[in-house]
Protein backbone atom coordinates (compact mmCIF):
# COMPACT_ATOMS: atom_id res chain seq x y z
CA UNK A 1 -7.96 -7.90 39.25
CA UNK A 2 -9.06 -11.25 38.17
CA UNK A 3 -12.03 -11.67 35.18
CA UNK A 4 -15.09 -12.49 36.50
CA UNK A 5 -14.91 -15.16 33.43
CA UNK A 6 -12.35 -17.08 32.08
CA UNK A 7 -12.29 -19.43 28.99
CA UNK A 8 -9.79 -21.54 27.82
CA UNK A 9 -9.32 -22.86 24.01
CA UNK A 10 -7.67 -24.60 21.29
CA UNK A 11 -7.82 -23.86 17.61
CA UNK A 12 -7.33 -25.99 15.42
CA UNK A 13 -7.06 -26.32 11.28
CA UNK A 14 -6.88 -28.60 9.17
CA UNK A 15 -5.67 -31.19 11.58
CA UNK A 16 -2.88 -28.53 13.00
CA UNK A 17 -3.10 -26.90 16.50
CA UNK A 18 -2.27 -23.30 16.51
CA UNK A 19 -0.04 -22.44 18.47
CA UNK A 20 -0.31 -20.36 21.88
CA UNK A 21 -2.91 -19.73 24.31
CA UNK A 22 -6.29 -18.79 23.34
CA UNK A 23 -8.27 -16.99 25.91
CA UNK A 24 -11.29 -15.10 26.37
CA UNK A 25 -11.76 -13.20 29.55
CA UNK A 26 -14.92 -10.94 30.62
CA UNK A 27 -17.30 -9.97 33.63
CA UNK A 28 -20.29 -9.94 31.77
CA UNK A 29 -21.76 -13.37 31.88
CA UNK A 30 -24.23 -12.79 28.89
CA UNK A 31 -20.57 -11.97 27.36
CA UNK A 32 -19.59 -15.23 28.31
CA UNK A 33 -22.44 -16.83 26.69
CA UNK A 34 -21.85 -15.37 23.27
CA UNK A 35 -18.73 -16.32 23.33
CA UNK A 36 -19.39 -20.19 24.00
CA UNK A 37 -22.16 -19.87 21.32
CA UNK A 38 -19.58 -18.87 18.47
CA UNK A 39 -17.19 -21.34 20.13
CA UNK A 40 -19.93 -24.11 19.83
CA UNK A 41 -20.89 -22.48 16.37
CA UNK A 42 -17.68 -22.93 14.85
CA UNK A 43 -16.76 -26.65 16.81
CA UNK A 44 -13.37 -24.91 18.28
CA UNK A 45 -12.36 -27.05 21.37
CA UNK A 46 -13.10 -25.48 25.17
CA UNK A 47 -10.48 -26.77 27.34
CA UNK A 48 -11.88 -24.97 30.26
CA UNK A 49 -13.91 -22.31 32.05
CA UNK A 50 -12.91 -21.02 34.94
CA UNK A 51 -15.30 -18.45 37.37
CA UNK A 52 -12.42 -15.67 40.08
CA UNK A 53 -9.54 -17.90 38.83
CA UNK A 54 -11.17 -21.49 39.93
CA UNK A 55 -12.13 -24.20 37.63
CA UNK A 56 -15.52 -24.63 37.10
CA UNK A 57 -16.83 -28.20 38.48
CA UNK A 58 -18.04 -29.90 35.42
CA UNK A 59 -21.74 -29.72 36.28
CA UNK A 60 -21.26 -26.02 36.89
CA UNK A 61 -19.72 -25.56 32.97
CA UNK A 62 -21.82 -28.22 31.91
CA UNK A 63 -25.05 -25.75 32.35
CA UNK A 64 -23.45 -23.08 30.82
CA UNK A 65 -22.96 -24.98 27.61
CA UNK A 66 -26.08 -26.35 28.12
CA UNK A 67 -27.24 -23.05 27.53
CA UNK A 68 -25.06 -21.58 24.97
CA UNK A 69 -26.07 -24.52 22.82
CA UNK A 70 -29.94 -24.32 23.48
CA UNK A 71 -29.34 -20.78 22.42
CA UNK A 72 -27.38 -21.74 19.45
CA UNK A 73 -30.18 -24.14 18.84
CA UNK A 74 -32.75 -21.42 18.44
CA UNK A 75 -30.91 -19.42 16.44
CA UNK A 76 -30.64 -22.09 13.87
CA UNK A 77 -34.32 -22.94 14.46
CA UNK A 78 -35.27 -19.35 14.05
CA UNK A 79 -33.32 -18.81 10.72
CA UNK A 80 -34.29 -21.80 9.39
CA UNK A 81 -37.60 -21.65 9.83
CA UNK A 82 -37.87 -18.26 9.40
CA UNK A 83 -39.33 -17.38 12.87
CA UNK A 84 -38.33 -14.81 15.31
CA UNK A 85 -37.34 -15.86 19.19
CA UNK A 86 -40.82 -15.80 20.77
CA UNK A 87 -42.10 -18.33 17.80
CA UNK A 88 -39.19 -20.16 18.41
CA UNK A 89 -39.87 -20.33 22.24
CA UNK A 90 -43.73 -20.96 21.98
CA UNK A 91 -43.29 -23.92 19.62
CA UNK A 92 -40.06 -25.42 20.24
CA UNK A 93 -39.52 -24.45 23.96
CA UNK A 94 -36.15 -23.34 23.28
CA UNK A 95 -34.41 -19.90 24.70
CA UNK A 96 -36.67 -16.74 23.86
């Protein structure tokens, strides 16, 4: 049976690749969200996401790191500022 989510990606340190596949599969999409927030978190390349095996078009993975980096966004907000996610939401618009 084939993940509901698939994610591609590429470590990388000090300049050096590591080897082998990196791969993240799950069918929970807020799953898949967390994931491409620590991904974006930590700046670690995502080759691709894929949705039943198929590529997603880039609009289609577009919006979902759109949202795993407006969610990213508001956790930095939130810590920085000291505010917890409905603050962060009212005054900033970003994810509750």
């Amino acid at each position: 049976m084939i993940a509901k989510y698939h994610i591609e990606y590429s470590i990388q340190f000090g300049g050096h690749q590591v080897a082998g596949p990196h791969e993240f599969f799950t069918d929970d999409p807020v799953a898949c969200e967390e994931f491409l927030v620590a991904l974006l978190e930590r700046a670690i390349t995502i080759n691709s996401i894929k949705h039943e095996g198929i590529p997603l078009s880039q609009r289609e993975s577009d919006a979902l790191i759109r949202n795993a980096a407006t969610t990213l966004a508001a956790k930095h907000v939130a810590k920085s500022l000291g505010l917890d996610s409905e603050q962060v939401h009212y005054r900033f618009g970003l994810a509750a």
